[in-house]
Protein backbone atom coordinates (compact mmCIF):
# COMPACT_ATOMS: atom_id res chain seq x y z
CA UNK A 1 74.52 -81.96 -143.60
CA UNK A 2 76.48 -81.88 -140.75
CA UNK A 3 76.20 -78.81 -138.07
CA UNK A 4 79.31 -78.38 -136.72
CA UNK A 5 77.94 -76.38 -133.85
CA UNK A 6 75.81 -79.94 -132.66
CA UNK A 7 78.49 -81.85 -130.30
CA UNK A 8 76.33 -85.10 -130.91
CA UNK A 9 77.21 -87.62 -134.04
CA UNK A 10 74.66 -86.52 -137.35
CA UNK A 11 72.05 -88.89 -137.65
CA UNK A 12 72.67 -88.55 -141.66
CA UNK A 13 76.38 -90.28 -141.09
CA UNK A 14 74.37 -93.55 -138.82
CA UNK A 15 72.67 -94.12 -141.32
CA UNK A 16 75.49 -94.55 -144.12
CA UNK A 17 77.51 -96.08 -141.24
CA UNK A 18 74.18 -98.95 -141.01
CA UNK A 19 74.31 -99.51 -144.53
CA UNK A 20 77.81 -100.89 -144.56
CA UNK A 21 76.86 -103.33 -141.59
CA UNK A 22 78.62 -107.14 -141.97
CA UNK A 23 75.99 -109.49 -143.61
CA UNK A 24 75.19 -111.49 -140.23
CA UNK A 25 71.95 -112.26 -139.37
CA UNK A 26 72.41 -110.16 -136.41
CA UNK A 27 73.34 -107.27 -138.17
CA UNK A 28 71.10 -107.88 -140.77
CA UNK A 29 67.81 -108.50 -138.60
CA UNK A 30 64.72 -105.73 -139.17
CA UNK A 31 65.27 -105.52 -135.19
CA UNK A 32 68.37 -103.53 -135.69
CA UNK A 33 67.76 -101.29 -137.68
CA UNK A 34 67.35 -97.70 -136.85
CA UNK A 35 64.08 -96.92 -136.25
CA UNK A 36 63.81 -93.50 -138.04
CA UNK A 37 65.78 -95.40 -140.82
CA UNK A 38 63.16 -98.79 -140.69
CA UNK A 39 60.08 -98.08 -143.35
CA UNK A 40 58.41 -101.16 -141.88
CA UNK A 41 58.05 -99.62 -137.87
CA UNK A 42 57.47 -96.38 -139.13
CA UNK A 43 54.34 -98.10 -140.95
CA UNK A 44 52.82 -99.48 -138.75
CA UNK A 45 49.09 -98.63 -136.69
CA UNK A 46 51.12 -98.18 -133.67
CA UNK A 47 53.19 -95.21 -135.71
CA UNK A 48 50.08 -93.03 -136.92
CA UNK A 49 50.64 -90.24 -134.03
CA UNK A 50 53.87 -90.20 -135.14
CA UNK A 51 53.62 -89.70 -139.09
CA UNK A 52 50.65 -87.42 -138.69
CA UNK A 53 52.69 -85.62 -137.05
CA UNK A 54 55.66 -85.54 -139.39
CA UNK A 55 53.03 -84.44 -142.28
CA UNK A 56 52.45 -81.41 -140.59
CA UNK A 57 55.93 -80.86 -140.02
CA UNK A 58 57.86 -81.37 -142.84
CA UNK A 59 55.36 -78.83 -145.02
CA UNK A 60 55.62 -76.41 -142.32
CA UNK A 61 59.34 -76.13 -141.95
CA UNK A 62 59.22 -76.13 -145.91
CA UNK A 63 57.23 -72.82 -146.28
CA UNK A 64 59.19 -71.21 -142.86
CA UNK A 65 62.39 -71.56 -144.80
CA UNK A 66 60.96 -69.65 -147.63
CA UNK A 67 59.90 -67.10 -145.13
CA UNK A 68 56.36 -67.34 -146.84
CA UNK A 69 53.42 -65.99 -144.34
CA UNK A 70 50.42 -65.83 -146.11
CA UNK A 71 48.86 -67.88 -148.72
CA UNK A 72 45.62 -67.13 -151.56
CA UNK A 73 43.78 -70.83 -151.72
CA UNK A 74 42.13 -72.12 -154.65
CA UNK A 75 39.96 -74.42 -154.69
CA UNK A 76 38.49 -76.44 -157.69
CA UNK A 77 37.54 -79.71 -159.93
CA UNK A 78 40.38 -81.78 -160.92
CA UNK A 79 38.24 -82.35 -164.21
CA UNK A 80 38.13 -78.93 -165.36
CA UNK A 81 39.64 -78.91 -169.02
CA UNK A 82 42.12 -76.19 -170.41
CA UNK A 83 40.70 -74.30 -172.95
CA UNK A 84 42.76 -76.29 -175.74
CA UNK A 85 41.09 -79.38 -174.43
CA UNK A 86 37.64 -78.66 -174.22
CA UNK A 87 36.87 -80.86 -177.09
CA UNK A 88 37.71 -83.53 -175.16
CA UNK A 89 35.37 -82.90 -171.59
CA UNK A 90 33.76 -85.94 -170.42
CA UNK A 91 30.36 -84.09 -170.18
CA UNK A 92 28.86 -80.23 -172.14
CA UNK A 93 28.77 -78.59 -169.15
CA UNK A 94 32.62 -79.22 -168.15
CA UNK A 95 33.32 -78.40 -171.48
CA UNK A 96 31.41 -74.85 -170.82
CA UNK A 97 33.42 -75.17 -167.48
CA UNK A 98 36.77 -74.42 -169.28
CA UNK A 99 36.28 -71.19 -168.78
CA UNK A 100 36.89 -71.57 -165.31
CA UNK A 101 40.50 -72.25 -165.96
CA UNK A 102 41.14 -69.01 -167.56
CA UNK A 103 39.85 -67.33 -164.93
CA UNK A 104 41.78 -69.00 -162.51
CA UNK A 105 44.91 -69.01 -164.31
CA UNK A 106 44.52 -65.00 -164.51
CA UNK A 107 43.31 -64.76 -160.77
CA UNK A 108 46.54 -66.36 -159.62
CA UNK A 109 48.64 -64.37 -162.27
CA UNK A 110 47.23 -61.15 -160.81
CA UNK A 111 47.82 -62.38 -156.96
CA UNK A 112 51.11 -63.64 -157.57
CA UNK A 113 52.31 -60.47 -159.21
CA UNK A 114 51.58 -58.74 -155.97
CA UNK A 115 53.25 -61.85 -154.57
CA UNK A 116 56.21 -60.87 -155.90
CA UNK A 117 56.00 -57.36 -154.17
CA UNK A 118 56.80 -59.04 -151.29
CA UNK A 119 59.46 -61.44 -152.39
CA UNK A 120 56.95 -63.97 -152.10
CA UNK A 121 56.01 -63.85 -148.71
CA UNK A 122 53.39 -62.90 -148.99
CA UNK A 123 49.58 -63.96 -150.85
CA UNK A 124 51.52 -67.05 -152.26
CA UNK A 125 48.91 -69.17 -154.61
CA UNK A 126 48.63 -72.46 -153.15
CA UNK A 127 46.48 -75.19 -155.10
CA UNK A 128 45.88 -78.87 -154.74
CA UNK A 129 49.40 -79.44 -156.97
CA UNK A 130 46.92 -81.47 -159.24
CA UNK A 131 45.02 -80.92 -162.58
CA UNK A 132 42.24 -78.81 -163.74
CA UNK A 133 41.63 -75.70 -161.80
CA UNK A 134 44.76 -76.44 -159.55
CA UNK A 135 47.32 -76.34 -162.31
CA UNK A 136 45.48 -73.20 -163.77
CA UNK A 137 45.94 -71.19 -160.10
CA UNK A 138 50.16 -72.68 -160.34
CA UNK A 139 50.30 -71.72 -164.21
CA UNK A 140 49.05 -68.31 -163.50
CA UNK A 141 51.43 -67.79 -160.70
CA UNK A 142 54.09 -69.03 -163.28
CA UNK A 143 52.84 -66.06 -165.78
CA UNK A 144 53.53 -63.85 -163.21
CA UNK A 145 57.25 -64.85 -162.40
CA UNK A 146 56.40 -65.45 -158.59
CA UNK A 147 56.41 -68.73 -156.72
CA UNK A 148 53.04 -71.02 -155.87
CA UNK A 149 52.44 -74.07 -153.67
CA UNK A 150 51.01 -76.95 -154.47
CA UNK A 151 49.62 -80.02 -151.70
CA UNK A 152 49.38 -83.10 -153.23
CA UNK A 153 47.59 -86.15 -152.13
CA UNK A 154 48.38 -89.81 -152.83
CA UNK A 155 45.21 -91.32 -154.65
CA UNK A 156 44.56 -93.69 -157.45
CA UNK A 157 44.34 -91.19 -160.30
CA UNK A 158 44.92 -87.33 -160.30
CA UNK A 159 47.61 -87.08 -157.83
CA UNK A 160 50.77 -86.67 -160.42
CA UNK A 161 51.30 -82.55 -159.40
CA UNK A 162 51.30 -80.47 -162.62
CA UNK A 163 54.69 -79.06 -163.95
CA UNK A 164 54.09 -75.24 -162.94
CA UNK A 165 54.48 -75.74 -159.15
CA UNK A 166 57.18 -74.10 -157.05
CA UNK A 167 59.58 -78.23 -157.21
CA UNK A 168 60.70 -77.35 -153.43
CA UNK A 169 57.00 -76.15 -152.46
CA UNK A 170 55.73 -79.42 -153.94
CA UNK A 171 54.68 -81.31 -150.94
CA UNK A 172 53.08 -84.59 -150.94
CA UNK A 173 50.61 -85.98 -148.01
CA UNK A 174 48.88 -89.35 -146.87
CA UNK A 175 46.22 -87.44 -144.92
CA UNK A 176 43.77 -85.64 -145.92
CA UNK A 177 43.12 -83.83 -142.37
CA UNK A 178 46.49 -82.69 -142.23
CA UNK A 179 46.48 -81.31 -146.04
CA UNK A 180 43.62 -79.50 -145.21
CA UNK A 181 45.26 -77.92 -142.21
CA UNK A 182 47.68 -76.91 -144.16
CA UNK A 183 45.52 -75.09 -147.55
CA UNK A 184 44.19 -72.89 -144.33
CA UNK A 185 47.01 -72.04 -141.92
CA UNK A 186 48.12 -69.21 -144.13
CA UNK A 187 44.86 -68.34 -145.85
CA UNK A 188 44.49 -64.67 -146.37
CA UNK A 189 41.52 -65.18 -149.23
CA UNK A 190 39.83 -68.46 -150.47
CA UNK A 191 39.22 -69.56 -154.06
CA UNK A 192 36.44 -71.59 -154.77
CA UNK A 193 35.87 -72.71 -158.44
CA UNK A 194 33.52 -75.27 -159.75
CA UNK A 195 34.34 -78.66 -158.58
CA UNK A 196 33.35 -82.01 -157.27
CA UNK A 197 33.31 -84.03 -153.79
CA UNK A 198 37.19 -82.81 -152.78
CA UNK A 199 36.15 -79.12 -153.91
CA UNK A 200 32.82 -79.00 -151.58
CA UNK A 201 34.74 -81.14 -148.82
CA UNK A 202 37.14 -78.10 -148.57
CA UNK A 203 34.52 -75.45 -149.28
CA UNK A 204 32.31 -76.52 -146.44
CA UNK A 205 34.80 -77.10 -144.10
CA UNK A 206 36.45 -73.53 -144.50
CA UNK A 207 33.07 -72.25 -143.97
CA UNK A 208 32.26 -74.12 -141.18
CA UNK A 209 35.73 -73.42 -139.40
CA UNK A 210 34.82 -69.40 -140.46
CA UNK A 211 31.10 -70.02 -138.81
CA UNK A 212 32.33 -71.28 -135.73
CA UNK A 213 34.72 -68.97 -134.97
CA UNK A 214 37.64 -71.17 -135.00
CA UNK A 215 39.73 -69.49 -138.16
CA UNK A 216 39.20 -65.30 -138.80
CA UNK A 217 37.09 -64.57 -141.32
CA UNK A 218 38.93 -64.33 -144.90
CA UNK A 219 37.06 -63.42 -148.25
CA UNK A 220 35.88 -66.73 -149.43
CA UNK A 221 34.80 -66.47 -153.42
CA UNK A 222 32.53 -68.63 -155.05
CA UNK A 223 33.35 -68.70 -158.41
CA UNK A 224 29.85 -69.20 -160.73
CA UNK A 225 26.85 -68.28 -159.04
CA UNK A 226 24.76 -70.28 -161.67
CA UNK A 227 26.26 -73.61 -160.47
CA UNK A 228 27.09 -72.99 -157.02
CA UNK A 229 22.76 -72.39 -156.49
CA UNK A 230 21.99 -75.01 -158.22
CA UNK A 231 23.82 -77.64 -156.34
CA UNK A 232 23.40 -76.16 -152.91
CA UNK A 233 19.93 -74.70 -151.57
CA UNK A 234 21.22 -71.88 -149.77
CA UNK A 235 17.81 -70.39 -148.59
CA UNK A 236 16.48 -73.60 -148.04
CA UNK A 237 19.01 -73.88 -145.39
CA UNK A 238 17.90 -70.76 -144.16
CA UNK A 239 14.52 -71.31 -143.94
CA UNK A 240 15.29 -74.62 -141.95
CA UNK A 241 16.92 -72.52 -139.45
CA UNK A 242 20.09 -74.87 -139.77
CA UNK A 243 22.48 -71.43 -140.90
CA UNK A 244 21.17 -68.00 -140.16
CA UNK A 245 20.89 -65.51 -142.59
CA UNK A 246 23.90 -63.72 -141.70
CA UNK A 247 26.40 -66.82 -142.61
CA UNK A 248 25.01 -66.52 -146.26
CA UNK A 249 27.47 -63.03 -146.04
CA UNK A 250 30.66 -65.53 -145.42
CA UNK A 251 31.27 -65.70 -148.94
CA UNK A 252 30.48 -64.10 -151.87
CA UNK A 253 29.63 -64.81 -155.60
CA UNK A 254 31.81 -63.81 -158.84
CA UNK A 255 32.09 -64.37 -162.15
CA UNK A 256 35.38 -63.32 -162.86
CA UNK A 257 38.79 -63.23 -161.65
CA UNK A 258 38.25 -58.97 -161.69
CA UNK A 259 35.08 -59.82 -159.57
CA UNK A 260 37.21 -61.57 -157.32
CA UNK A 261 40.17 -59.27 -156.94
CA UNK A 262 37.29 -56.34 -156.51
CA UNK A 263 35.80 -58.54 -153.25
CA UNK A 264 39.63 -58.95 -151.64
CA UNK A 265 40.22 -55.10 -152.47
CA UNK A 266 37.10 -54.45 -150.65
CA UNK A 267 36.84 -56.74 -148.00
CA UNK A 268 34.65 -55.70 -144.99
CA UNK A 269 35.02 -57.18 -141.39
CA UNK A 270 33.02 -56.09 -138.29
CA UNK A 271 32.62 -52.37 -140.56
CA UNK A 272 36.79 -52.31 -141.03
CA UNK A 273 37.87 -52.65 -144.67
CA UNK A 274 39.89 -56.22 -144.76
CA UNK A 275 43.94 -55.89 -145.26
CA UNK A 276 44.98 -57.89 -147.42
CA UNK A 277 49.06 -58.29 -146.66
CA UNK A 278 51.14 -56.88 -150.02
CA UNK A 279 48.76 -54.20 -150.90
C-alpha cells in the first residue's frame, strides 16, 4: 500500500511495473530482476545474514502491530494425542499422556481469559503452531475468546499449524535459532509438558539462558514430575557438581494446570512475589 507521505516510488508498484517487462532476453535475464523481488539471490549462502535477519523481523513487526507485550510459552510433544484419540497412541504411555492435553488446553484457557483483560496484550499463549500439546495451549486460548500465537517450523512431518491459531499470528520460520528467540522474547511464564527432542531442546535452553543470567528469571513449569525424573537425573547432576543445588529452584514441578496457575500466582524472585502483567 502506498504511503502517500513517502516522496520515493513504492517498491509494491516496481514490482507490478517488472512483471509487465517486454519478453527480451535482456529484460527477461535473472540479472535484472529486482533483487528483493529474485527468490533465486535471496537463496543463496551468500544471503543467510540477510534472511536470518528478515525471520526475526517479520514476526516481530507482526506481534508490535498487535501491540502484544508479553507472551505464556508452552512447550510440549508433537505426539501427544487428544483425548478422543488416545486409542490410537503409537505407544501406552502416550496414550496415558493424553491427559496432558487437557491440561494444557485448560492452562491456556485460564491464561488467555486474563489475556483478554488486557485486550490481548498481554500473557498471550504462544505454542509451536503444531500438533499435540501445541494445538491444545491454541485450542484453549480459543475456549477463552482471546488470541494465541503459534511459530511454526518447516520440517518433513508435523509442521502443518493446527486450525485454532490467531491466522495473522501464524508465523512460519526456516531457523530454528531465530524461532527460539522468538518463544522467549516475550516470556512472562514457561510451559513445559511432556515431550521429545524439540521439547527438551527448548526446555534446556530456557534454563540455561535463566542460569546464566542472560534472560530474567520467569516461572518455568514442568508439567509431570513422574516423567520429567525419570528421563533427567537431576541430583545426579548435582552431585557431579555440573549445576548447583540452587538451579534445581529454576523451575518447578506440577501436575495440573491449577498447580501451574498456583506457581505463576505465587512466584518468588530474590524474596519479591513475581508480577505477572494482567493480574
Amino acid at each position: 500500500m502506498k504511503d502517500d507521505r513517502r516522496p520515493f516510488r513504492d517498491a509494491h508498484e516496481d514490482i507490478e511495473y517488472s512483471k509487465a517487462l517486454p519478453d527480451t532476453p535482456q529484460a527477461q535475464s535473472p540479472a535484472y530482476r529486482l533483487a528483493f523481488a529474485d527468490p533465486d539471490f535471496l537463496c543463496r549462502d551468500e544471503l543467510r545474514p540477510v534472511r536470518l535477519q528478515l525471520e526475526l523481523l517479520k514476526p516481530q513487526l507482526g506481534l508490535d502491530e498487535r501491540g502484544i507485550e508479553s507472551t505464556i510459552v508452552l512447550f510440549g510433544g508433537a505426539r501427544i494425542p487428544r483425548p478422543e484419540d488416545r486409542d490410537t497412541a503409537r505407544s501406552d504411555t502416550l496414550r496415558d499422556m493424553s491427559k496432558y492435553y487437557d491440561e494444557a488446553r485448560e492452562f491456556a484457557r485460564v491464561i488467555t481469559e486474563r489475556s483478554v483483560e488486557t485486550n490481548c496484550t498481554q500473557n498471550v499463549v504462544v505454542t509451536g503452531g503444531g500438533p499435540g500439546v501445541m494445538e491444545a495451549g491454541n485450542r484453549g486460548a480459543a475456549d477463552a475468546g482471546g488470541c494465541s500465537i503459534g511459530l511454526n517450523i518447516v520440517l518433513p512431518h508435523e509442521q502443518e499449524p493446527n486450525r485454532y491459531v490467531t491466522p495473522e499470528l501464524c508465523f512460519n520460520f526456516h531457523y530454528f535459532a531465530i524461532r527460539k528467540m522468538h518463544f522467549l522474547m516475550r516470556a512472562k511464564a514457561i510451559a513445559v509438558f511432556p515431550g521429545g527432542f524439540g521439547t527438551l531442546d527448548e526446555t534446556f535452553e530456557a534454563l540455561t539462558l535463566i542460569q546464566t543470567g542472560r534472560m530474567e528469571q520467569v516461572p518455568v513449569l514442568l508439567f509431570g514430575e513422574d516423567f520429567w525424573r525419570e528421563i533427567v537425573n537431576w541430583d545426579a547432576l548435582v552431585r557431579a557438581g555440573t549445576i548447583s543445588a540452587d538451579d534445581l529452584n529454576l523451575f518447578r514441578f506440577v501436575e495440573t494446570a491449577q498447580d501451574a496457575l498456583e506457581v505463576i500466582d505465587t512466584w518468588t524472585l530474590s524474596g519479591k512475589r513475581g508480577e505477572i502483567p494482567g493480574r
